[in-house]
N, C-alpha and C. Protein backbone atom coordinates (compact mmCIF):
# COMPACT_ATOMS: atom_id res chain seq x y z
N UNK A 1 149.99 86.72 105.17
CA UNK A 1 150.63 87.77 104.41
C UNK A 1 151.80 87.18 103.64
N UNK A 2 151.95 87.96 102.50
CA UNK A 2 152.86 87.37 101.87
C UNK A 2 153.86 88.30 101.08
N UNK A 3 155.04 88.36 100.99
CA UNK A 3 155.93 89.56 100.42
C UNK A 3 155.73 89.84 99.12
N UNK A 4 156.18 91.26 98.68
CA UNK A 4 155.40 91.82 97.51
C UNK A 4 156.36 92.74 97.17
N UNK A 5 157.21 92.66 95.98
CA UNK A 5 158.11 93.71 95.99
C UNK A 5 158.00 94.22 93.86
N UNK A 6 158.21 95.14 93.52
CA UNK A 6 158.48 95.54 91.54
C UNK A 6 158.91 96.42 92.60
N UNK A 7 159.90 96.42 90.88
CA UNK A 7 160.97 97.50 90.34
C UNK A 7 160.25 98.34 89.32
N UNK A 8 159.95 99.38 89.61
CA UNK A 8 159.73 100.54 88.59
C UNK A 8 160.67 101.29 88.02
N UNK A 9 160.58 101.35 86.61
CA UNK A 9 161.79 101.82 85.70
C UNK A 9 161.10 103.60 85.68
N UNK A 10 162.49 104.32 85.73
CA UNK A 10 161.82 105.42 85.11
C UNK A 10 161.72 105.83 83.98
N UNK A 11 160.88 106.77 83.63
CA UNK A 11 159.76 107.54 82.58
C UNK A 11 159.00 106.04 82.06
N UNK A 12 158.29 104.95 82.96
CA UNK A 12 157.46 103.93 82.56
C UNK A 12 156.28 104.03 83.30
N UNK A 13 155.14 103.11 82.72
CA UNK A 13 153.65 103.11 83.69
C UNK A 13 153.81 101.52 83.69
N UNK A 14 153.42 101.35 84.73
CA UNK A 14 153.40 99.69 85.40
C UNK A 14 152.31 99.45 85.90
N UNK A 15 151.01 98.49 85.20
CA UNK A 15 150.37 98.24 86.00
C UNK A 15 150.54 97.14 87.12
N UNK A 16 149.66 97.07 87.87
CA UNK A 16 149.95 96.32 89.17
C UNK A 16 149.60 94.60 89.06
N UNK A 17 148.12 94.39 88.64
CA UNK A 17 148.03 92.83 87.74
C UNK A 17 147.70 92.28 89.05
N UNK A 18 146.96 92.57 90.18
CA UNK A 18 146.69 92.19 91.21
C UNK A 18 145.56 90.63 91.16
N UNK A 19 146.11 89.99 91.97
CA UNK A 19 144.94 88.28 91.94
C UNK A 19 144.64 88.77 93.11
N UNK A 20 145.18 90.00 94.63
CA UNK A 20 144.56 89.58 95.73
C UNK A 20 144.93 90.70 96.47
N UNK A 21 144.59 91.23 97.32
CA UNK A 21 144.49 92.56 98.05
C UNK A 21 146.06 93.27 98.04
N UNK A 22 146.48 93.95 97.83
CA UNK A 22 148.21 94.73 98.24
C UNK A 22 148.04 95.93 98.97
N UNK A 23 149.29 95.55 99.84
CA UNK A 23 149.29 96.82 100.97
C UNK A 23 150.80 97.50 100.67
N UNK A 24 151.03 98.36 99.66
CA UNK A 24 152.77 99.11 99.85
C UNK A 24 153.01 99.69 100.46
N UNK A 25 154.01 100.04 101.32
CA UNK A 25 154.98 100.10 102.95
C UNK A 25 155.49 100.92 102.42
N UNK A 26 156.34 101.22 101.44
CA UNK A 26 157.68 101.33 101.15
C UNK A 26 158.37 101.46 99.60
N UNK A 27 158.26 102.63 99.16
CA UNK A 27 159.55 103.22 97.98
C UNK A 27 160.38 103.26 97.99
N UNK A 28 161.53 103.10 97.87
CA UNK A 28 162.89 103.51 98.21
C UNK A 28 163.90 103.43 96.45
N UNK A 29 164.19 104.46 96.52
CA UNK A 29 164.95 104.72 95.40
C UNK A 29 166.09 104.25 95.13
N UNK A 30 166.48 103.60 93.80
CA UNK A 30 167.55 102.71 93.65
C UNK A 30 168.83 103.72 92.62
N UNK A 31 169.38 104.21 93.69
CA UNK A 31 170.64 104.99 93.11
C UNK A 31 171.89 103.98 92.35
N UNK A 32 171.89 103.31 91.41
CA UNK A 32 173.56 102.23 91.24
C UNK A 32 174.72 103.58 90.76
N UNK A 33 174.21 104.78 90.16
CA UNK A 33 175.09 105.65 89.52
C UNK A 33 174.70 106.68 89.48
N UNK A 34 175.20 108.20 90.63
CA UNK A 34 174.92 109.27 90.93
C UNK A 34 174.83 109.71 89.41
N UNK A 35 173.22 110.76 89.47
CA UNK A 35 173.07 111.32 88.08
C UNK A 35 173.93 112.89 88.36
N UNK A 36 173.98 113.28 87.14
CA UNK A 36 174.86 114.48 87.26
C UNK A 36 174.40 115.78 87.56
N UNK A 37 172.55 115.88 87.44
CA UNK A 37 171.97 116.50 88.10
C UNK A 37 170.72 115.94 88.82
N UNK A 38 170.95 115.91 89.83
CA UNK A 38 170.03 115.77 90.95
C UNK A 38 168.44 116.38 90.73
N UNK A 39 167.64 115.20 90.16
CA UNK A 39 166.32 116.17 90.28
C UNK A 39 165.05 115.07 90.98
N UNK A 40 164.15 115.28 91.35
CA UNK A 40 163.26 114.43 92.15
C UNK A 40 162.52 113.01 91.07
N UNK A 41 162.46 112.27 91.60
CA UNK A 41 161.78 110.85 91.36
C UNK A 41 160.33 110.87 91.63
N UNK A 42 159.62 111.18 90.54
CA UNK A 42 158.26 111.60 91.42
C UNK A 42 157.42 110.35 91.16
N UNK A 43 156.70 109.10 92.03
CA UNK A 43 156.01 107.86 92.10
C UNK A 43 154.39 108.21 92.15
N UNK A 44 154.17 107.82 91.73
CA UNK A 44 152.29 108.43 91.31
C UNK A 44 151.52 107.24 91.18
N UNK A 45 150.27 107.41 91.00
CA UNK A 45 149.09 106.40 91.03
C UNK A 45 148.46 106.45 90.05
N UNK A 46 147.74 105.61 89.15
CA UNK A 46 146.19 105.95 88.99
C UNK A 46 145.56 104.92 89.31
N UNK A 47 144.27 104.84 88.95
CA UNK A 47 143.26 103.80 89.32
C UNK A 47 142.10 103.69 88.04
N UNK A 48 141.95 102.49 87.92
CA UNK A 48 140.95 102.05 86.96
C UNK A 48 141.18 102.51 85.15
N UNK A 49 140.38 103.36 84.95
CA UNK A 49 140.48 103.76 83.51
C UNK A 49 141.00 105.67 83.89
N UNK A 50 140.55 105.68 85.38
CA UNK A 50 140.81 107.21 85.19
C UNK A 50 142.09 108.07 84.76
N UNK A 51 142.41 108.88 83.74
CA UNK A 51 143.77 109.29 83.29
C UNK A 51 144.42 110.31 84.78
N UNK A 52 143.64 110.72 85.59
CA UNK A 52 144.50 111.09 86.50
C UNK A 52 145.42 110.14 87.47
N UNK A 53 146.33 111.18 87.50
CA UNK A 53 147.73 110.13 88.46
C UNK A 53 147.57 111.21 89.87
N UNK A 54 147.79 110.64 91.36
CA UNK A 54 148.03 111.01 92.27
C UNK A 54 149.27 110.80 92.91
N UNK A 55 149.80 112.07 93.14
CA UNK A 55 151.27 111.93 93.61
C UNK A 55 151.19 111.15 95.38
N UNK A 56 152.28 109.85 94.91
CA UNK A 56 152.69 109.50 96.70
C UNK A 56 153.48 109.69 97.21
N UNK A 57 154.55 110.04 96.68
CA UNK A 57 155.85 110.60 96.92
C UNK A 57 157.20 111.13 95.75
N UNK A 58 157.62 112.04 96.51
CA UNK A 58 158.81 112.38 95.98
C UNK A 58 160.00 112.01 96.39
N UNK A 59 161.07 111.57 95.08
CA UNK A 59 162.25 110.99 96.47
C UNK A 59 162.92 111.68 95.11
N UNK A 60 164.24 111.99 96.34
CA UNK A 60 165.30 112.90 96.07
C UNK A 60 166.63 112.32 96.27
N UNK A 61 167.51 112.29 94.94
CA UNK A 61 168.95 111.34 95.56
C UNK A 61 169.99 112.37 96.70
N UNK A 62 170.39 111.44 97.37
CA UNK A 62 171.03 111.83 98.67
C UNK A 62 170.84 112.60 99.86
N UNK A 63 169.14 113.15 99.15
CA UNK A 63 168.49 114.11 100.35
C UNK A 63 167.32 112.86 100.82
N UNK A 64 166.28 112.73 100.26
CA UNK A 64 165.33 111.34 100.44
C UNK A 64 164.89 110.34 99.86
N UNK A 65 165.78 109.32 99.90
CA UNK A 65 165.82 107.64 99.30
C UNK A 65 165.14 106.66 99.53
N UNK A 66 163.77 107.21 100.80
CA UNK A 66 162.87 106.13 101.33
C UNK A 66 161.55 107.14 101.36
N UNK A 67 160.44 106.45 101.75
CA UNK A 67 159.46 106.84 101.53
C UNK A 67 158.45 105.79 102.34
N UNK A 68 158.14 105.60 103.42
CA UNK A 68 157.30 105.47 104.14
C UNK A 68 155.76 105.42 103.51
N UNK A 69 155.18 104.54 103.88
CA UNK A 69 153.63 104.41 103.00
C UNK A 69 152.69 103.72 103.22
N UNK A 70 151.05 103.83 103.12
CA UNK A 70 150.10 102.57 103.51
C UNK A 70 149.12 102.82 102.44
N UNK A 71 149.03 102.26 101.35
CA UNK A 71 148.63 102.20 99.85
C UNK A 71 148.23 100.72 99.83
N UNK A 72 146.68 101.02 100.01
CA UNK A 72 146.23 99.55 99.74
C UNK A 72 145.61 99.57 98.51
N UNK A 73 145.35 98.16 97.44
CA UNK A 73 144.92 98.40 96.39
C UNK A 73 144.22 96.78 96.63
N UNK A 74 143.31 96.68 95.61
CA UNK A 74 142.82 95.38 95.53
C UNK A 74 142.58 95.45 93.84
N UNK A 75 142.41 94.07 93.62
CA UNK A 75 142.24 93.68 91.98
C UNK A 75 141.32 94.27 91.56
N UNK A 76 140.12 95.13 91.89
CA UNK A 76 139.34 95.73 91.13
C UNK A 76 139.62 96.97 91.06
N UNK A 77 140.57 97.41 91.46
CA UNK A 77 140.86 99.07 91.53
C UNK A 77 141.80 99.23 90.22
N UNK A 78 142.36 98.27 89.35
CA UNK A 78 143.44 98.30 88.12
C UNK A 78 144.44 99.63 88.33
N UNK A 79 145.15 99.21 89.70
CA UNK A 79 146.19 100.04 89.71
C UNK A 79 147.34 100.56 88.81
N UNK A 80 147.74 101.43 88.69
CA UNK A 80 149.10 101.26 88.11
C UNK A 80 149.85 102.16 88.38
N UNK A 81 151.54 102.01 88.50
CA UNK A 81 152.17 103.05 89.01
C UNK A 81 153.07 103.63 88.46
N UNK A 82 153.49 104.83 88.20
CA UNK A 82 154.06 106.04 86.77
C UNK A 82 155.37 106.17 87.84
N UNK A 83 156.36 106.66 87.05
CA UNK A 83 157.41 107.19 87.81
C UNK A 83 158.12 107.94 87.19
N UNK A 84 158.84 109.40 87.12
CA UNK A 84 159.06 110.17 86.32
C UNK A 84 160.59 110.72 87.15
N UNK A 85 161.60 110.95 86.72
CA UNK A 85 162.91 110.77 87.17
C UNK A 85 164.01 110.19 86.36
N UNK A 86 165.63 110.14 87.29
CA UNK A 86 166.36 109.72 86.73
C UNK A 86 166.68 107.89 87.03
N UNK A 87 165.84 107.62 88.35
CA UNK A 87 166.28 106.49 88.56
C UNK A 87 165.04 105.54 88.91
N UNK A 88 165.60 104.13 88.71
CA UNK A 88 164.46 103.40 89.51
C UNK A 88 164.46 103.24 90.49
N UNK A 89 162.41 102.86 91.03
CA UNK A 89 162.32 103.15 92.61
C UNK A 89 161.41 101.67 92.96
N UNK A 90 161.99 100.83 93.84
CA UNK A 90 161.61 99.56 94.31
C UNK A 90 160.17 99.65 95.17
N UNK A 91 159.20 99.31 94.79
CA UNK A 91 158.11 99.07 96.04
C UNK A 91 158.30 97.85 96.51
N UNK A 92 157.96 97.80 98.35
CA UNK A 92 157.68 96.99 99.03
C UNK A 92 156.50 96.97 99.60
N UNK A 93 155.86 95.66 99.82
CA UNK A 93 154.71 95.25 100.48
C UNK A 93 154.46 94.16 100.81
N UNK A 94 153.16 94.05 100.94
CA UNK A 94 152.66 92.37 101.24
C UNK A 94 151.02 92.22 100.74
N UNK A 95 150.68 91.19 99.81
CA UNK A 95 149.46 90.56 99.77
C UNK A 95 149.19 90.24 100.80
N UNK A 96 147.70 90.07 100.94
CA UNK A 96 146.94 89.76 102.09
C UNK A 96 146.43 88.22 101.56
N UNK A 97 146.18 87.54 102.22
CA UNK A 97 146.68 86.03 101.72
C UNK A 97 144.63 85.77 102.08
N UNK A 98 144.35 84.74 100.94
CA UNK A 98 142.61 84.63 101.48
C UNK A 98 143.05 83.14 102.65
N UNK A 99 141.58 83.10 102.83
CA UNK A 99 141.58 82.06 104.49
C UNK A 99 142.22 80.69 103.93
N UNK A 100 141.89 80.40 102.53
CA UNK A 100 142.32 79.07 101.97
C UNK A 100 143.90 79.36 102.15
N UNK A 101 144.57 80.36 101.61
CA UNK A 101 145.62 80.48 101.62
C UNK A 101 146.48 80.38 103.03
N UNK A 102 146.40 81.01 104.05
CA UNK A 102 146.72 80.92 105.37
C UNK A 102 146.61 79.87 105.98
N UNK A 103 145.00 78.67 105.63
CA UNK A 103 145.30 77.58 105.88
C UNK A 103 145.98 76.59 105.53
N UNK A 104 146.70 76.80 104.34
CA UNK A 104 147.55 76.22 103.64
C UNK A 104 148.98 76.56 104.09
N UNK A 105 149.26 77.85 104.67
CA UNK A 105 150.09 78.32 105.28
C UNK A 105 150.68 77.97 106.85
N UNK A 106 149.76 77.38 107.33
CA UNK A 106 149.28 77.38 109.12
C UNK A 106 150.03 75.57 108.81
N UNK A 107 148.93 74.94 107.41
CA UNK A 107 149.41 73.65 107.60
C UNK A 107 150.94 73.26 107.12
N UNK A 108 151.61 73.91 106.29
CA UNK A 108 152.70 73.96 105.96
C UNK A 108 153.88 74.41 108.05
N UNK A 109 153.18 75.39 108.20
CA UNK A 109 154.20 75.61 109.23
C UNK A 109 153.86 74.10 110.39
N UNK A 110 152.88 73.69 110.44
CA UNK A 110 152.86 73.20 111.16
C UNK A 110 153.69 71.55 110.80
N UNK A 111 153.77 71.03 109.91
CA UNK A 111 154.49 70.16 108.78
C UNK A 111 155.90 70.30 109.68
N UNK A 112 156.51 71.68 109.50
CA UNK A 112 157.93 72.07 109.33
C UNK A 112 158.25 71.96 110.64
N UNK A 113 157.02 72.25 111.59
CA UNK A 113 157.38 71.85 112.93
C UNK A 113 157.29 70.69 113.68
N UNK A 114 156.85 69.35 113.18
CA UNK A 114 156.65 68.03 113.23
C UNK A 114 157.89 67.77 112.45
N UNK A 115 158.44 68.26 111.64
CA UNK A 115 159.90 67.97 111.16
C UNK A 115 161.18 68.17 111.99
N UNK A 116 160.74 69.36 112.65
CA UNK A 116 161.87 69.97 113.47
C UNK A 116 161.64 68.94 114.74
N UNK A 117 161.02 68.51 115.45
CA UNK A 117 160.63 67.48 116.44
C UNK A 117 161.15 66.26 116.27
N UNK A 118 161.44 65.88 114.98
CA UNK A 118 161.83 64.59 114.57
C UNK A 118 163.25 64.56 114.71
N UNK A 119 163.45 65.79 114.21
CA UNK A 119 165.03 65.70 113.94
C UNK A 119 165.60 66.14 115.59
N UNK A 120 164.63 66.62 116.72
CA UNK A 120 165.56 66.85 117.90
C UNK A 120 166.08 65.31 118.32
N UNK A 121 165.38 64.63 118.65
CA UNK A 121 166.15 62.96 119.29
C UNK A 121 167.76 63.21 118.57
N UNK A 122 167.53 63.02 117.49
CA UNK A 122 169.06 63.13 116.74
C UNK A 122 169.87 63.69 117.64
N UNK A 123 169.74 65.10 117.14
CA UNK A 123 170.92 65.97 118.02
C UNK A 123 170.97 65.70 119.49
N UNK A 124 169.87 65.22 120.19
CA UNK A 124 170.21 64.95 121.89
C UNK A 124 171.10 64.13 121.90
N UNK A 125 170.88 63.04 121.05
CA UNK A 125 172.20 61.34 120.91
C UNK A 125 173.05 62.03 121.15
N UNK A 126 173.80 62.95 120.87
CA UNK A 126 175.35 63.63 120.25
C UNK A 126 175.57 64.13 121.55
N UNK A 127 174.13 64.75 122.44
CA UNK A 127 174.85 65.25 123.63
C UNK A 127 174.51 64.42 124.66
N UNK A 128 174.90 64.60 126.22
CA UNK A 128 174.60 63.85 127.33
C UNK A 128 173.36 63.33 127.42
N UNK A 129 173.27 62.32 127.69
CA UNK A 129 171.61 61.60 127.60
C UNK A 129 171.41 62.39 128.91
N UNK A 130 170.22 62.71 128.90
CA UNK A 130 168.88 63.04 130.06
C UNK A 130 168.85 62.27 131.03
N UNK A 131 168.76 63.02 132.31
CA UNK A 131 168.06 62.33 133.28
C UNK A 131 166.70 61.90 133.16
N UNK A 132 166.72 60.51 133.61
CA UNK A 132 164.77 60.13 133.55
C UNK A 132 164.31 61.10 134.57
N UNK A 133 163.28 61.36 134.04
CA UNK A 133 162.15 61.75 135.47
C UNK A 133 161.44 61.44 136.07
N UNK A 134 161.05 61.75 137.28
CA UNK A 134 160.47 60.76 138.13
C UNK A 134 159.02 60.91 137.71
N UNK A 135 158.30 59.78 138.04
CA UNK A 135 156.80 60.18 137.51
C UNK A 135 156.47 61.20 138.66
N UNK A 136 154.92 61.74 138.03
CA UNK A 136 154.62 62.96 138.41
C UNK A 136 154.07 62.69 139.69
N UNK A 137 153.26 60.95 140.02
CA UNK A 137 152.92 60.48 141.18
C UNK A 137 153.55 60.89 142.25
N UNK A 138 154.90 60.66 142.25
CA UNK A 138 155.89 60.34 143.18
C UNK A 138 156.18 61.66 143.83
N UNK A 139 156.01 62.95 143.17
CA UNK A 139 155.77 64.49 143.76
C UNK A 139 155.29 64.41 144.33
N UNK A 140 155.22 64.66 145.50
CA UNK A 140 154.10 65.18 146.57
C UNK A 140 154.62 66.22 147.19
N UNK A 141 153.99 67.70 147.56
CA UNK A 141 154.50 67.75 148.28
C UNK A 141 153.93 67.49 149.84
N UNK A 142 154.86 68.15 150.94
CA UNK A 142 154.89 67.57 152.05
C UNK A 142 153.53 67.91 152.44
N UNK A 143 152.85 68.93 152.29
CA UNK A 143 151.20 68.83 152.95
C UNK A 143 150.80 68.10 152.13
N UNK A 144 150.68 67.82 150.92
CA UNK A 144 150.12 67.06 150.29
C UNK A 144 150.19 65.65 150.45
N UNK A 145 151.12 65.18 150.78
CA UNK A 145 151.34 63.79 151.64
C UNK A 145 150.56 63.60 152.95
N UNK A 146 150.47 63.96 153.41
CA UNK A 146 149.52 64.14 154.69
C UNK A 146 148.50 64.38 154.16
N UNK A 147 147.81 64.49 153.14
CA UNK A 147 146.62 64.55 153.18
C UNK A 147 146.36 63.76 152.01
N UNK A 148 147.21 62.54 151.68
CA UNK A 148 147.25 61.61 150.85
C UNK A 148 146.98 60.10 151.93
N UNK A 149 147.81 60.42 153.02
CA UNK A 149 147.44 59.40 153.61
C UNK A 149 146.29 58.97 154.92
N UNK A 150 145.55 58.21 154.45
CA UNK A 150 144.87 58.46 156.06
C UNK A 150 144.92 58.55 157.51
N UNK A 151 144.09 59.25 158.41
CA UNK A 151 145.36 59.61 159.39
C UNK A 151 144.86 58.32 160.24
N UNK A 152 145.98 57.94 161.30
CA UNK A 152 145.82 56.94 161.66
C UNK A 152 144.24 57.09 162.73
N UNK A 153 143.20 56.14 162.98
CA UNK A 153 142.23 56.25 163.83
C UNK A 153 142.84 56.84 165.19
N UNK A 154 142.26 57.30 166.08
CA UNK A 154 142.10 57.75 167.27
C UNK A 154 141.94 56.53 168.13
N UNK A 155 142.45 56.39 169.42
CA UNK A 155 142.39 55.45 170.28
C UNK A 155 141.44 55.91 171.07
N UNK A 156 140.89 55.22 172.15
CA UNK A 156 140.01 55.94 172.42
C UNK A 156 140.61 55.94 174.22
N UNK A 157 140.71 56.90 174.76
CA UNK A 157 141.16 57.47 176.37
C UNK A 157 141.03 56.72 176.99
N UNK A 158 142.13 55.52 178.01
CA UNK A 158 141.50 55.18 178.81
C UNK A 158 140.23 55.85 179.92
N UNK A 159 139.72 54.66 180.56
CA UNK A 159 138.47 55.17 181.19
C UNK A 159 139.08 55.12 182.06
N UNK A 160 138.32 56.49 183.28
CA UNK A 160 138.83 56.81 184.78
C UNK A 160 138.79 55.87 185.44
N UNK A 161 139.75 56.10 186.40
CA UNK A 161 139.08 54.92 187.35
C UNK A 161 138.47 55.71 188.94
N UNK A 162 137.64 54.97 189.92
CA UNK A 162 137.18 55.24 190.43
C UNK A 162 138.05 55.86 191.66
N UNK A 163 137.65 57.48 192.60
CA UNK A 163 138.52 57.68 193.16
C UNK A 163 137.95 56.87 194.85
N UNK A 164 139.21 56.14 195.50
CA UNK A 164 138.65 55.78 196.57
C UNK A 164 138.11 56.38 197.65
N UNK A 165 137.25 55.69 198.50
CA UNK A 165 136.06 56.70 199.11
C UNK A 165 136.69 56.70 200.93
């Protein structure tokens, strides 16, 4: 996944220009300068060539400034999003990343963490060196020692001796 955020201006249509799946979370209305009358921000949809718009929310300054959401779109749907109001309203989301991408992602984190490994020795120098440890041989525990070593043979009883007659 990858972060996904436009600014929608109001009285504009924005299409979306998608290369790869989008999931929007999140409207939230960008107040910088209380308008002098308060009227709703209304954020709408369409899809493809169709001229209808579907309302997703209304946001209202100082009554509701966020907007909660799960609006998925992909590149063949030619989203675009209208906004009609006094102010602009920020979407948040995230692309969905393809398998090439994530593996490119997975190998990058993993990079950053062979980096971070390198650089611990460093910082240990600076503090108290480590105790060695003992090898793992040298653990035993105590039943386990006893049954590490063989037990010594058995003697065998002296033999009776005869009782006199």
């Amino acid at each position: 996944m990858a972060f996904w955020g436009l600014e929608v201006k109001p009285g504009k249509s924005m299409p979306l220009d998608l290369t790869r799946r989008l999931v929007i979370k999140q409207a939230a209305l960008v107040v910088s300068t209380p308008a002098k009358k308060t009227e709703p921000c209304v954020l709408s949809v369409s899809v493809g060539d169709d001229a209808q718009k579907y309302v997703v929310c209304r946001l209202h300054e100082a009554k509701i400034e966020q907007c909660p959401m799960e609006l998925p779109f992909c590149p063949d749907d030619q989203a675009k999003v209208h906004l009609t109001g006094a102010h602009p309203v920020h979407l948040t989301g995230f692309l969905e990343l393809d398998d090439e991408d994530e593996l490119e992602e997975l190998d990058d984190m993993d990079e950053e963490e062979d980096e971070e490994e390198l650089d611990e020795p460093s910082l240990a120098a600076d503090s108290k060196p480590a105790k060695p440890k003992a090898p793992a041989a040298a653990k035993v525990a105590p039943a386990a020692k006893s049954a590490a070593k063989p037990a010594p043979a058995a003697k065998p009883a002296p033999a009776a001796k005869p009782a006199p007659a």
